[in-house]
N, C-alpha and C. Protein backbone atom coordinates (compact mmCIF):
# COMPACT_ATOMS: atom_id res chain seq x y z
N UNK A 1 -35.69 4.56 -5.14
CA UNK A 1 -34.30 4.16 -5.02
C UNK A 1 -34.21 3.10 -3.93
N UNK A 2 -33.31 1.94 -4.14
CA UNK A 2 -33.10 0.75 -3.40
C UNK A 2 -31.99 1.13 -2.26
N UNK A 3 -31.93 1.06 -1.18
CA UNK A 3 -31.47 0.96 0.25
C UNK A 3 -30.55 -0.45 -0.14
N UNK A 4 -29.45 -0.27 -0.08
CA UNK A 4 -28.61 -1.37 -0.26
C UNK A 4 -27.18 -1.44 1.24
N UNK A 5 -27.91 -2.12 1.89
CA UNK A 5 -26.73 -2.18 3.28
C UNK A 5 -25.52 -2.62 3.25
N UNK A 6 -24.59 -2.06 3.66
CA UNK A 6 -22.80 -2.06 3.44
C UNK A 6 -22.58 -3.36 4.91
N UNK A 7 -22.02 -4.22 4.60
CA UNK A 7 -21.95 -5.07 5.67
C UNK A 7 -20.71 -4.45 6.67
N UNK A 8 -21.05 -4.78 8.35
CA UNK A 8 -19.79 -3.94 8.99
C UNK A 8 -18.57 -4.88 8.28
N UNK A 9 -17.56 -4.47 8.64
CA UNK A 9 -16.35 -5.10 8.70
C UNK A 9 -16.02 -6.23 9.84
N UNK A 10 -15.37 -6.99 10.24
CA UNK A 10 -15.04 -7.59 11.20
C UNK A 10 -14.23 -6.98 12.12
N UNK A 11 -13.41 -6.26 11.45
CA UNK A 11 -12.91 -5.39 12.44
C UNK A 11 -11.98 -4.21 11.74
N UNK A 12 -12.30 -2.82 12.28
CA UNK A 12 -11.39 -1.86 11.87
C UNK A 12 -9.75 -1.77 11.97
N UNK A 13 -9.14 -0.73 11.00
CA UNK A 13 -7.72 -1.35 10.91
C UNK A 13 -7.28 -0.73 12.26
N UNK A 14 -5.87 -1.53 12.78
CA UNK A 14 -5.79 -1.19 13.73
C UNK A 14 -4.83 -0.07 13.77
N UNK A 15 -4.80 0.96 14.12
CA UNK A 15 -3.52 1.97 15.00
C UNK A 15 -2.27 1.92 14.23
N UNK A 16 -1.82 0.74 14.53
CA UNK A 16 -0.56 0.17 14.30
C UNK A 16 -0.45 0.06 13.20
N UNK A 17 -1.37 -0.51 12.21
CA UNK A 17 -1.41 -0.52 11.02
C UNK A 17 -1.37 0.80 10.03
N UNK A 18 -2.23 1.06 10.47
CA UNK A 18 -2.36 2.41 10.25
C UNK A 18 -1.23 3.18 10.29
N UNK A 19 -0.17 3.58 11.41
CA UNK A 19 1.14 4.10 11.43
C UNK A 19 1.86 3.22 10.31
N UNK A 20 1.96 2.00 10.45
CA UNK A 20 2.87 1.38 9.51
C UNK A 20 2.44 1.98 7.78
N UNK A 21 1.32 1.95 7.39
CA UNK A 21 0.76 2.03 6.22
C UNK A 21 1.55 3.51 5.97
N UNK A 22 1.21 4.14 6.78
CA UNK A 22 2.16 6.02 6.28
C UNK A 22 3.46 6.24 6.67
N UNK A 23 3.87 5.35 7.57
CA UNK A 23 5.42 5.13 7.02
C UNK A 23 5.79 4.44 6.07
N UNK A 24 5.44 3.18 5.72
CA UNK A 24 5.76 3.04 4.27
C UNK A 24 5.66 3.87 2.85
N UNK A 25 4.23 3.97 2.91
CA UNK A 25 3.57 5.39 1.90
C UNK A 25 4.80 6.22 2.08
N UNK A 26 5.50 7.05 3.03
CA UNK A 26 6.40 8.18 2.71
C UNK A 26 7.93 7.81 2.66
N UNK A 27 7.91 6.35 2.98
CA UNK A 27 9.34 5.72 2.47
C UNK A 27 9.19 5.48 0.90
N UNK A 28 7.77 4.79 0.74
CA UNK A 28 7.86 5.05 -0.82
C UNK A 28 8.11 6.44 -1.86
N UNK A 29 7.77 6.86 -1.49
CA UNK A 29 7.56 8.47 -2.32
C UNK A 29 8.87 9.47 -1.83
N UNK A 30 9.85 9.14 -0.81
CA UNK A 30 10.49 9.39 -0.48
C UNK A 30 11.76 9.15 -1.62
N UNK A 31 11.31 7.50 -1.75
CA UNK A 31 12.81 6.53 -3.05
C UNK A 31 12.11 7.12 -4.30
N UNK A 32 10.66 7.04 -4.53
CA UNK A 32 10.36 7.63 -5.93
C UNK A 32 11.03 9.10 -6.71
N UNK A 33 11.04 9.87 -5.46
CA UNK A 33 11.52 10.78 -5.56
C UNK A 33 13.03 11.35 -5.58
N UNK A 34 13.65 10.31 -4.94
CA UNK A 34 15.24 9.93 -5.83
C UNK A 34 15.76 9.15 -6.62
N UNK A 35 14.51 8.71 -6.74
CA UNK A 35 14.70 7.73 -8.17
C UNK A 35 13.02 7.86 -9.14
N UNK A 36 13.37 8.51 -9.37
CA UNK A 36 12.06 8.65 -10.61
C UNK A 36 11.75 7.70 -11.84
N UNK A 37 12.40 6.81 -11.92
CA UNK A 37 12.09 5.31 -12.54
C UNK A 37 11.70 4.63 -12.09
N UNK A 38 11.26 4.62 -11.06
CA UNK A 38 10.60 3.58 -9.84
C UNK A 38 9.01 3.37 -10.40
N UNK A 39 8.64 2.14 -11.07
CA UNK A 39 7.91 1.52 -11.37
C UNK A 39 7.14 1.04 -10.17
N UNK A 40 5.97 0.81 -10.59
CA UNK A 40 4.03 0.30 -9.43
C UNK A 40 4.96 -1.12 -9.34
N UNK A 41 5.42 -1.84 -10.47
CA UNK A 41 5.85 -3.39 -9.84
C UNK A 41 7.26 -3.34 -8.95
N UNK A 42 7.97 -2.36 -9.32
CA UNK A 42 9.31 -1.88 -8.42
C UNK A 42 8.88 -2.41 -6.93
N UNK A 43 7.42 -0.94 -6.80
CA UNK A 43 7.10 -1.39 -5.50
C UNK A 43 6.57 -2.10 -5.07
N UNK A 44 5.49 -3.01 -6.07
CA UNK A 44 4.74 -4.64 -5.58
C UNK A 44 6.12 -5.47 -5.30
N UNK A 45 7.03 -5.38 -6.23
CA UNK A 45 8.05 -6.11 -5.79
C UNK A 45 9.10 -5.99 -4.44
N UNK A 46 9.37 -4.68 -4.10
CA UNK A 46 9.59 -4.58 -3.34
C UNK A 46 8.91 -5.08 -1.71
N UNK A 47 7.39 -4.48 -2.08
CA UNK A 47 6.66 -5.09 -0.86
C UNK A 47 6.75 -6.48 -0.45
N UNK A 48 6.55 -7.65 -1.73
CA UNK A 48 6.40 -8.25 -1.40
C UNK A 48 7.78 -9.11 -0.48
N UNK A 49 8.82 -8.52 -1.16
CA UNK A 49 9.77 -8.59 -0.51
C UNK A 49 10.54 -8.54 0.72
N UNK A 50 9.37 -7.72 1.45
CA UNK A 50 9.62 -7.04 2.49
C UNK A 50 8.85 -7.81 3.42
N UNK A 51 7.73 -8.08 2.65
CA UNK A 51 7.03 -9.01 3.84
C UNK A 51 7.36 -10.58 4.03
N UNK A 52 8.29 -11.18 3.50
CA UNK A 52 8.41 -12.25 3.42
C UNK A 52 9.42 -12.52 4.18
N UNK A 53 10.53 -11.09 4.18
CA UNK A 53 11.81 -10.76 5.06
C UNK A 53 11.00 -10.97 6.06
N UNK A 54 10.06 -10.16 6.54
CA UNK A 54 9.88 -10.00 8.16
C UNK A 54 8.93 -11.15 8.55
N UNK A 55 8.46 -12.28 7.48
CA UNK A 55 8.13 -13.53 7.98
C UNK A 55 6.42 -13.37 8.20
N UNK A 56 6.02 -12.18 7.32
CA UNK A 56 4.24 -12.05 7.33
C UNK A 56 3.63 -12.85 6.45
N UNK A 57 4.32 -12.67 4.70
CA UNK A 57 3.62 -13.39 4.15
C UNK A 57 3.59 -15.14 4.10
N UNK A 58 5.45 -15.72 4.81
CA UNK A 58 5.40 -16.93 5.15
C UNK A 58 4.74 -17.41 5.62
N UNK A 59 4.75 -17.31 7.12
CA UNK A 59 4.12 -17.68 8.36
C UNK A 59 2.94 -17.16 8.66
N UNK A 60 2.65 -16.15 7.89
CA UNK A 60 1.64 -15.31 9.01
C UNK A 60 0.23 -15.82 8.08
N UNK A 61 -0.98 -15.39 9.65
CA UNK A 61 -1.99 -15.37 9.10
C UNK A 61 -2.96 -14.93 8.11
N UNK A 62 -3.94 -15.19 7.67
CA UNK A 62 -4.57 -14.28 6.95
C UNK A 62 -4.74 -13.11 7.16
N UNK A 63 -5.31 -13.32 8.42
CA UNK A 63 -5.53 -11.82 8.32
C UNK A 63 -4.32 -10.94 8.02
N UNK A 64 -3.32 -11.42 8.68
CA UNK A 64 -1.74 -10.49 7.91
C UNK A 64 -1.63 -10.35 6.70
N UNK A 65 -1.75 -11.31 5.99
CA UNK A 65 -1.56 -11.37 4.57
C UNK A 65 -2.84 -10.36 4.15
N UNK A 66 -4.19 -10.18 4.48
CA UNK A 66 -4.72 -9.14 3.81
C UNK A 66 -4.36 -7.83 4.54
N UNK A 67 -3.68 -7.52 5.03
CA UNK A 67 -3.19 -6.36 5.82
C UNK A 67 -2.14 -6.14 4.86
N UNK A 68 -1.30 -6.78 4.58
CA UNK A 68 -0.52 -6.66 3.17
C UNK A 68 -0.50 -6.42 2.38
N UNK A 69 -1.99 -7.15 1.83
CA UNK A 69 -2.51 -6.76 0.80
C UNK A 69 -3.50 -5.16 0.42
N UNK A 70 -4.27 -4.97 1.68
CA UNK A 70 -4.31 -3.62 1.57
C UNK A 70 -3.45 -2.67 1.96
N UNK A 71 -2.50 -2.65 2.37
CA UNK A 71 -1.27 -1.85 2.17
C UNK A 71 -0.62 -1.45 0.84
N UNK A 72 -0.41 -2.90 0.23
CA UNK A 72 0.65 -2.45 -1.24
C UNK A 72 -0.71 -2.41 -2.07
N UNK A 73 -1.81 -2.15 -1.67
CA UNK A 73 -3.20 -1.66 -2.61
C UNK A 73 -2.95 0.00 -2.65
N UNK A 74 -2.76 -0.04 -1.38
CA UNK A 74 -2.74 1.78 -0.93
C UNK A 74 -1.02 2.40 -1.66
N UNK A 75 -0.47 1.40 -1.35
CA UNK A 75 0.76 1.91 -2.31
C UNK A 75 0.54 2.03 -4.16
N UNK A 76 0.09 1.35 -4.41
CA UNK A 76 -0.40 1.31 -5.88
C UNK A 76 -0.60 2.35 -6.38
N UNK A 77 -1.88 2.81 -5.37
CA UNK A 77 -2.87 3.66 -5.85
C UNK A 77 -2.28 5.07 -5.54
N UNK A 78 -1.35 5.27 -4.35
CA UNK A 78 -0.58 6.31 -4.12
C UNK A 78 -0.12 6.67 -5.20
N UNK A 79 1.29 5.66 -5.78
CA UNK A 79 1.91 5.85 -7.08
C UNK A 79 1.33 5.96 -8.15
N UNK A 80 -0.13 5.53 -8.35
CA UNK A 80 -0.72 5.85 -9.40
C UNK A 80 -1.02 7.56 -9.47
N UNK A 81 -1.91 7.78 -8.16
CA UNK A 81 -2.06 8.98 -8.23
C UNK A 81 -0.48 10.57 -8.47
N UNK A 82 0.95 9.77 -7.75
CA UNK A 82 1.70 10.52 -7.72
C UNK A 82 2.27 10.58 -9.37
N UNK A 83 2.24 9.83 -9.56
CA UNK A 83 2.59 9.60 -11.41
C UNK A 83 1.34 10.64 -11.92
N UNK A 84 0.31 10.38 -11.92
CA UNK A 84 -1.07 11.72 -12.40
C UNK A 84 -0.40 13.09 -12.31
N UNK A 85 -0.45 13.14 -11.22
CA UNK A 85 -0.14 14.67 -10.53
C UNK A 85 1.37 15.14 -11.03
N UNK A 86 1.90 14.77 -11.35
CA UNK A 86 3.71 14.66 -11.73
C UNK A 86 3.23 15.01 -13.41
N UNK A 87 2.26 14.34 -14.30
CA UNK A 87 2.19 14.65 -15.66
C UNK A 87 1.37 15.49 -15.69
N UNK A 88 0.30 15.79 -14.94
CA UNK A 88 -0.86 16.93 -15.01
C UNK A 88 0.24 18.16 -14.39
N UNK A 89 0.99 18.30 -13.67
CA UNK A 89 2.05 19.15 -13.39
C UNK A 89 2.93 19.57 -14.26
N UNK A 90 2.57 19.04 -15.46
CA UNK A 90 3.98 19.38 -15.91
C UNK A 90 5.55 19.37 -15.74
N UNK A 91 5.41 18.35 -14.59
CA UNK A 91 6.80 18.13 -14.72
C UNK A 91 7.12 16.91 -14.06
């Protein structure tokens, strides 16, 4: 078997990010959950919306913009998984 090395990162997410990422995550699932029509593009749309309000995806750097981008990745995949669990639930 081949040894295949994972390159480090440049740098781990930070703290901050991190808090922001699970307050959003439970603001999302928070509206999903009073509104149960809330569509994955609802919330790409929303995000992107949000970041453009607060002047990240305008102005800001890359690196912001992929901080963005793995955020409404992690939102995706949240709602993907909460949509699973909601039909494997039965309800």
């Amino acid at each position: 078997m081949a040894f295949v090395p994972v390159p480090p990162t440049d740098r781990e997410v930070s703290i901050r990010a991190r808090d922001l990422s699970q307050r959003l995550t439970q603001a999302i699932r928070e509206f999903q959950q009073n509104h149960p029509g809330t569509t994955s593009e609802d919330v790409r749309q929303a995000v992107r919306m949000a970041a453009e309000g607060s002047g990240v995806s305008r102005g800001g750097t890359g690196q912001q913009r992929a901080a963005i981008a793995v955020v409404l990745g992690i939102f995706v995949a949240g709602l993907g998984a909460f949509a699973f669990l909601q039909r494997a639930g039965g309800g």
